[in-house]
Structure formats: structure tokens, C-alpha cells
C-alpha atoms as a PDB file:
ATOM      1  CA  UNK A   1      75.934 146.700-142.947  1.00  0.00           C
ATOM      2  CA  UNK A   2      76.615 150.122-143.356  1.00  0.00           C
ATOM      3  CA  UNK A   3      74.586 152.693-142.453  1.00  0.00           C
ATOM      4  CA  UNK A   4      73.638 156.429-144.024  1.00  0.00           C
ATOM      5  CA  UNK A   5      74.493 158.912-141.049  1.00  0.00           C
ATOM      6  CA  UNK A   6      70.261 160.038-140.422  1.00  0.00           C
ATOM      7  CA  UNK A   7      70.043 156.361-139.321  1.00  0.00           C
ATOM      8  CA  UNK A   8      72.437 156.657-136.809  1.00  0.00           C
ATOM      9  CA  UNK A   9      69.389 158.645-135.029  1.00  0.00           C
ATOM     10  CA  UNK A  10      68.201 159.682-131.514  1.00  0.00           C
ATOM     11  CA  UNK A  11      64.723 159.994-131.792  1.00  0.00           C
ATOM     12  CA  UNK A  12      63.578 162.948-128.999  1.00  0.00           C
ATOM     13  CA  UNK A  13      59.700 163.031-128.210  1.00  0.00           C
ATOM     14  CA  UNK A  14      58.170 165.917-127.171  1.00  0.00           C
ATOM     15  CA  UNK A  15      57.920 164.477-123.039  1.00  0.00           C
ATOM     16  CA  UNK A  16      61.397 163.887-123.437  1.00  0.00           C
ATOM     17  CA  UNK A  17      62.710 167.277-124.432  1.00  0.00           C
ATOM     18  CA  UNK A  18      60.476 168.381-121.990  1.00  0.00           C
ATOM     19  CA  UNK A  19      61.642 166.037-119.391  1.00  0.00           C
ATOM     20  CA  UNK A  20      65.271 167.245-120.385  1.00  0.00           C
ATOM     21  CA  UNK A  21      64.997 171.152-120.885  1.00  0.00           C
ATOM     22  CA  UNK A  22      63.693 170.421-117.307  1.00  0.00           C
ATOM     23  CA  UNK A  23      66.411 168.759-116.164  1.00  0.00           C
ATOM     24  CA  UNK A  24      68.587 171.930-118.101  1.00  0.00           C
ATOM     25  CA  UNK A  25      66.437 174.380-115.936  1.00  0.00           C
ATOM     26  CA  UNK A  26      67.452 172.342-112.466  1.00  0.00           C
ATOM     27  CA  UNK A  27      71.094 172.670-113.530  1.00  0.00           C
ATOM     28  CA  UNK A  28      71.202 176.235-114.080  1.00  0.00           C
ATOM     29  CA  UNK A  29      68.801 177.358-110.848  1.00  0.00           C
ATOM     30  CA  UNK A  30      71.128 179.525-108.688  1.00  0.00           C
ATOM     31  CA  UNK A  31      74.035 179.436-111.102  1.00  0.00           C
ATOM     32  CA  UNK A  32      73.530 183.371-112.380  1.00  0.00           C
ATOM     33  CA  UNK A  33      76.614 185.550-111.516  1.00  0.00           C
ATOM     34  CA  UNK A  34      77.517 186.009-108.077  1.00  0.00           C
ATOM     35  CA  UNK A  35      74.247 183.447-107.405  1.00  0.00           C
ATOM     36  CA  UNK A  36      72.230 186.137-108.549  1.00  0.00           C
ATOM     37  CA  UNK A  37      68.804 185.497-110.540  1.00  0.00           C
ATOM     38  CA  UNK A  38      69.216 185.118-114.286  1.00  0.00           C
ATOM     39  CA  UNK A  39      68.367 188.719-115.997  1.00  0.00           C
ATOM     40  CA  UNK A  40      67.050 187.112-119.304  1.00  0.00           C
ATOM     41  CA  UNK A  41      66.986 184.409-121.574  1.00  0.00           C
ATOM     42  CA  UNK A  42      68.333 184.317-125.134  1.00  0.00           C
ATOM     43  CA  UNK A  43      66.698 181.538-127.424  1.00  0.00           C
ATOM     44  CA  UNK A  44      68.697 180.519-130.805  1.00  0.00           C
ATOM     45  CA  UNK A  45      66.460 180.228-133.277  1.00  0.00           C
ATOM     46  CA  UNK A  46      64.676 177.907-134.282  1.00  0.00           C
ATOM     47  CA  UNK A  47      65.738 174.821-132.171  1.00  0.00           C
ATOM     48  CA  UNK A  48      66.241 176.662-128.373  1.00  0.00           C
ATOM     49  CA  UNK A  49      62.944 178.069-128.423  1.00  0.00           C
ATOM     50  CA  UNK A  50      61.017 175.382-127.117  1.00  0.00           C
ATOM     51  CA  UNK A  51      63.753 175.013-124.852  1.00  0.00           C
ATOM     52  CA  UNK A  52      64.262 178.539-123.808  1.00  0.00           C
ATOM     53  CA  UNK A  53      60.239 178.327-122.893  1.00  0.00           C
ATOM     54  CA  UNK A  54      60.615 175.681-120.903  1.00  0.00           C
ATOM     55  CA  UNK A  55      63.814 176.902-118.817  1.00  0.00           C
ATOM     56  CA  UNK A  56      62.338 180.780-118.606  1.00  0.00           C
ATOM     57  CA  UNK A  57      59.334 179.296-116.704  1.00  0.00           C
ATOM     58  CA  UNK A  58      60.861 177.272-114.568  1.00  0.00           C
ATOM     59  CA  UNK A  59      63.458 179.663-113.758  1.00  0.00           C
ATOM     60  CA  UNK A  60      60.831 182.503-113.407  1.00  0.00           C
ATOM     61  CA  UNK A  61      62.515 184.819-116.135  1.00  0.00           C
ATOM     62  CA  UNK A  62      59.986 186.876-117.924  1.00  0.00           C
ATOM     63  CA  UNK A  63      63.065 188.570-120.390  1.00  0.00           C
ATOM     64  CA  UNK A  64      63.059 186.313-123.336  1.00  0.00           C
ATOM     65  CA  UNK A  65      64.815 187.914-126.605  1.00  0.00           C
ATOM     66  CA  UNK A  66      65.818 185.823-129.350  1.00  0.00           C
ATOM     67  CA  UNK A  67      69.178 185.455-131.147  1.00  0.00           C
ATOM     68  CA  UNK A  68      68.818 183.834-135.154  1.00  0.00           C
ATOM     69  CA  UNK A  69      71.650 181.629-136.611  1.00  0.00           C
ATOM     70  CA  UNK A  70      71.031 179.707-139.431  1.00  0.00           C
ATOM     71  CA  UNK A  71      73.804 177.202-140.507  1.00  0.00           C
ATOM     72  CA  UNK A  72      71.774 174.099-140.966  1.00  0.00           C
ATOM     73  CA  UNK A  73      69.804 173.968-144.553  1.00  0.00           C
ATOM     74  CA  UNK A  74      67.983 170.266-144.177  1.00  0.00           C
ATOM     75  CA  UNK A  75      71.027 167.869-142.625  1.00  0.00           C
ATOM     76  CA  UNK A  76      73.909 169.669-144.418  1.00  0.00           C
ATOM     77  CA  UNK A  77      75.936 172.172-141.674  1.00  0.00           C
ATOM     78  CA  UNK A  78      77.113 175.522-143.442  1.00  0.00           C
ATOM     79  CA  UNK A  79      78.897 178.843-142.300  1.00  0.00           C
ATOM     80  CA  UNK A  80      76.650 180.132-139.509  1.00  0.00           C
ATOM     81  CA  UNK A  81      75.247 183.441-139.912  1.00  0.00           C
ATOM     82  CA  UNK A  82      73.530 185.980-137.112  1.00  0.00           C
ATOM     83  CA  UNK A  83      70.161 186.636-139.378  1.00  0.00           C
ATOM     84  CA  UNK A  84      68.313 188.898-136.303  1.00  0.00           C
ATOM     85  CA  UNK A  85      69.574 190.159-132.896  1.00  0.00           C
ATOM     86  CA  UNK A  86      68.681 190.107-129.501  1.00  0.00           C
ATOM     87  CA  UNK A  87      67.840 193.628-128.079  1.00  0.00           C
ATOM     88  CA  UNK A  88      71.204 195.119-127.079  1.00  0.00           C
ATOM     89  CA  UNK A  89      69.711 196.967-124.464  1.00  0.00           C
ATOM     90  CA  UNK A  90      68.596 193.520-122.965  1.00  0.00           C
ATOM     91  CA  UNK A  91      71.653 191.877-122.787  1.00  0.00           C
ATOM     92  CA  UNK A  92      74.440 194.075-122.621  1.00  0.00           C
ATOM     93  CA  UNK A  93      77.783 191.925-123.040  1.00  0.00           C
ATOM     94  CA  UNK A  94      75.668 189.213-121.764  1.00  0.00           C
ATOM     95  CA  UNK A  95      76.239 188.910-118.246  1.00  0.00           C
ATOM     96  CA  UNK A  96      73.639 187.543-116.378  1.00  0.00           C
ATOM     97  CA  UNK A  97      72.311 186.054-119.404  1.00  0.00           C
ATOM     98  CA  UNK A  98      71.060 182.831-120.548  1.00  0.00           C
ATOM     99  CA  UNK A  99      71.917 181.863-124.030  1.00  0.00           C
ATOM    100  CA  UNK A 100      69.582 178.653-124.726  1.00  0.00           C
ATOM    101  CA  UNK A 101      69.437 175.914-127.765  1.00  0.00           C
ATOM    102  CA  UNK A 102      68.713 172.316-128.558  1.00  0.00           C
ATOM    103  CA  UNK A 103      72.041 170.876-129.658  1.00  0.00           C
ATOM    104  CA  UNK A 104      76.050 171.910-129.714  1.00  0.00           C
ATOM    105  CA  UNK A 105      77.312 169.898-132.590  1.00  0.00           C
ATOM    106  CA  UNK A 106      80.453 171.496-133.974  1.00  0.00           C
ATOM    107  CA  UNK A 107      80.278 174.636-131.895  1.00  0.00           C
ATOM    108  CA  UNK A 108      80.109 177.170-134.693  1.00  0.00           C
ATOM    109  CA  UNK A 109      77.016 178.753-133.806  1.00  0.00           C
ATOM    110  CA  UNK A 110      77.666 179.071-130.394  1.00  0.00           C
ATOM    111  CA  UNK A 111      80.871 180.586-131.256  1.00  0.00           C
ATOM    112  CA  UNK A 112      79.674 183.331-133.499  1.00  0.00           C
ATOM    113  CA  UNK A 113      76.697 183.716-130.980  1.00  0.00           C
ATOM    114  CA  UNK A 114      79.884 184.177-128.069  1.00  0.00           C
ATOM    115  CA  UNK A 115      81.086 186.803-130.131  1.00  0.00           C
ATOM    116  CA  UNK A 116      77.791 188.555-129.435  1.00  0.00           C
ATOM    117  CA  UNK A 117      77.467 188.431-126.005  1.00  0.00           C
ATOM    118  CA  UNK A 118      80.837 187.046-124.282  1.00  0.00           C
ATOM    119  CA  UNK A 119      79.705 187.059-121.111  1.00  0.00           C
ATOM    120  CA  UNK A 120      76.311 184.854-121.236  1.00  0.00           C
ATOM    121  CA  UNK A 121      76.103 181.700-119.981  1.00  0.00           C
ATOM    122  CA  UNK A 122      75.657 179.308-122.720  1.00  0.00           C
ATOM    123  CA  UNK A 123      73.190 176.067-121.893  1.00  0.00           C
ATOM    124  CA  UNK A 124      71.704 173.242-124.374  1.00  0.00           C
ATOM    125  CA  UNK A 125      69.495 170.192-123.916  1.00  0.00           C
ATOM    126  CA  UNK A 126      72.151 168.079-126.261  1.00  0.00           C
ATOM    127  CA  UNK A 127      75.969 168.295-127.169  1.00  0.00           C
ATOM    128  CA  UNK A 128      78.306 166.504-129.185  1.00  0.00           C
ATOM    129  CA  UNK A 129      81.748 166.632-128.788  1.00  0.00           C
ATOM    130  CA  UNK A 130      83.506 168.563-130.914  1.00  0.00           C
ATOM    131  CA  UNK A 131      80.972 171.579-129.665  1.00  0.00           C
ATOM    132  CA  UNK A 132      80.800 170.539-125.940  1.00  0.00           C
ATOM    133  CA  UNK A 133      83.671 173.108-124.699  1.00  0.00           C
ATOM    134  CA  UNK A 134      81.440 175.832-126.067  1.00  0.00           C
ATOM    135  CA  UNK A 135      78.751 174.971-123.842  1.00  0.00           C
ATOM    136  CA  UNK A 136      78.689 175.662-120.374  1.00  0.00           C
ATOM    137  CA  UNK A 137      75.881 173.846-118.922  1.00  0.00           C
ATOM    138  CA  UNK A 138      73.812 170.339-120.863  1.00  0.00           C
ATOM    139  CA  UNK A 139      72.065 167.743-119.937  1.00  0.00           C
ATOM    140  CA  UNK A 140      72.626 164.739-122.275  1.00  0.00           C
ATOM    141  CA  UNK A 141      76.109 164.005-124.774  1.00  0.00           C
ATOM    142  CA  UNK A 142      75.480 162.142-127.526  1.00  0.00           C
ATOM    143  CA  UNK A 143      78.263 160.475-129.713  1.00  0.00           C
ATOM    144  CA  UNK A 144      79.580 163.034-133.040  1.00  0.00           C
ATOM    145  CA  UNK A 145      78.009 160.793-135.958  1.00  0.00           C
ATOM    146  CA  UNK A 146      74.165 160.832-134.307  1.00  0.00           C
ATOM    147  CA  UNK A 147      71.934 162.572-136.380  1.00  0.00           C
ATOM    148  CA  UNK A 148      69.296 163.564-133.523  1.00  0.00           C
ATOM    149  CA  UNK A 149      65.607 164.075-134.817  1.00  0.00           C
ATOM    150  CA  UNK A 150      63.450 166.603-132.697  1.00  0.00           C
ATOM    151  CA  UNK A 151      59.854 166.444-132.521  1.00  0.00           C
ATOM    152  CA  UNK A 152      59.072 169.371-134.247  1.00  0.00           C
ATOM    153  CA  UNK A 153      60.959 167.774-137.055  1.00  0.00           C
ATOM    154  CA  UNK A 154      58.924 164.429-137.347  1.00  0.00           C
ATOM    155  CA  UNK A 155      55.690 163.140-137.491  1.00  0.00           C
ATOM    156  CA  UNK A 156      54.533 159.363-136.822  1.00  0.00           C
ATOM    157  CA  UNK A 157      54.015 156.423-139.257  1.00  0.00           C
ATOM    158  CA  UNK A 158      54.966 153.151-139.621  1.00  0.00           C
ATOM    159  CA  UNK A 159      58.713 151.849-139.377  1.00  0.00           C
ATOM    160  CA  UNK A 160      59.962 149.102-141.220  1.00  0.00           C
ATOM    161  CA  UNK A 161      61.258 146.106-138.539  1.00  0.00           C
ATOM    162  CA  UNK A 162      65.203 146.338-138.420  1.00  0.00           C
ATOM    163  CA  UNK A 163      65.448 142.684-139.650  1.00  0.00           C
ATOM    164  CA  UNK A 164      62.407 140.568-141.079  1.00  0.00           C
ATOM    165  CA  UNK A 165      59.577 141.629-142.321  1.00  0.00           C
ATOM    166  CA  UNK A 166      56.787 141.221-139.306  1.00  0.00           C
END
């Protein structure tokens, strides 16, 4: 049977992203430049803000700027484009910098976002594998043709069974 790619999905609760951006956080304690504190965080908007919170207060950074791409319009990927700026004062060329989002898929927003600020460190929750060598630190991989569904993206109701009807 074939499948449409959305049902090729990884369904992400809200625990589990937060379990995850967590997990994100733990990875990047310590790891600013030279071991040095993080300066700031850098959320891509929309999808790395929840995880930007999350990582911010566990890491104890109280600089949080955010950084807008939009390349997604519903499922369909387009030509990213920077729509609003972090402040340049902020973060510089990026060093010491925390550049946080949900998902690397093809690594097109992360590149134009690079071109930005070349020297932040770039983190997400999820990555595929065509983005992954973008990314410098993640927590989970998930295959190229998973559609992954956040929670601020879905709401609950009843699911047909796979097979049968009960």
C-alpha cells in the first residue's frame, strides 16, 4: 500500500519536545567557545521558539533574540527568506551564540541563517539527513521522507485503526 508522505509521520507531544529540547540543553552545557557560558540564544521562528525557551532556561541565558525564516507555506518547502533579524548588536558574527530550531530538513534555512551569523553554534531538537551537516549539535535523526507533526501543529481526535474497523 502506498502511502501519501504526511503519513509517514512522527507524532511529537508536547512532554516529548520537552523531554528532548532538554536533552538538546544537556548536550550543549559547557560547549560555548573556549568552555565559556553561552552569550545568547537565537530562536528561528516559529518552530525553535519553544525550543529556544526551553534550552535558555536550562542553560541560564537571559539574551534571547529571534531570527525569522519562512520557507515552509503548509507542507510544501520553498526558497527560505530572512523576514526579521536578530539585534546585531547581540550577536555580533555569532560567536558565543546559540542558534536554536525544531527540525534541519534540507538545510536551507540554516544555511541562509549561517550566512548571518557564521560563527554561532547551530543546535535543533530533530534533523534529517540531507540538513544534518548544517547542524552542529541534535538530539534525535529521523529518516528524509518523515513528515514530523509538532504539537503546536495538532490537536486530538479520533484516528481511524490502521487495519479493521474496531
Amino acid at each position: 500500500m502506498d502511502r501519501l508522505p504526511h503519513e509517514k509521520g512522527f507524532h511529537v507531544s508536547w512532554d516529548q519536545l520537552h523531554r528532548d529540547s532538554r536533552a538538546l540543553a544537556w548536550r550543549l552545557d559547557g560547549q560555548g567557545p573556549g568552555g565559556a557560558p553561552w552569550q545568547a540564544v537565537v530562536a528561528i521562528t516559529r518552530g525553535g521558539m519553544a525550543p529556544a525557551m526551553i534550552v535558555a532556561r536550562e542553560l541560564d541565558i537571559r539574551l534571547v533574540d529571534t531570527i525569522s525564516v519562512k520557507s515552509y507555506d503548509h507542507q510544501s518547502q520553498s526558497e527560505p527568506r530572512v523576514i526579521k533579524c536578530p539585534d546585531p548588536g547581540l550577536v555580533g558574527d555569532g560567536t558565543g551564540v546559540l542558534v536554536i530550531d525544531d527540525l534541519v530538513d534540507t538545510g536551507k534555512t540554516l544555511e541562509l541563517v549561517k550566512a548571518h551569523m557564521p560563527k554561532a553554534h547551530i543546535a535543533t531538537v530533530y534533523a534529517k539527513p540531507m540538513g544534518r551537516v548544517m547542524v552542529d549539535t541534535f538530539v534525535t535523526e529521523v529518516s528524509q521522507d518523515t513528515w514530523i507533526f509538532f504539537p503546536w501543529d495538532m490537536a486530538l481526535q479520533y484516528v481511524e485503526p490502521y487495519r479493521g474497523k474496531d
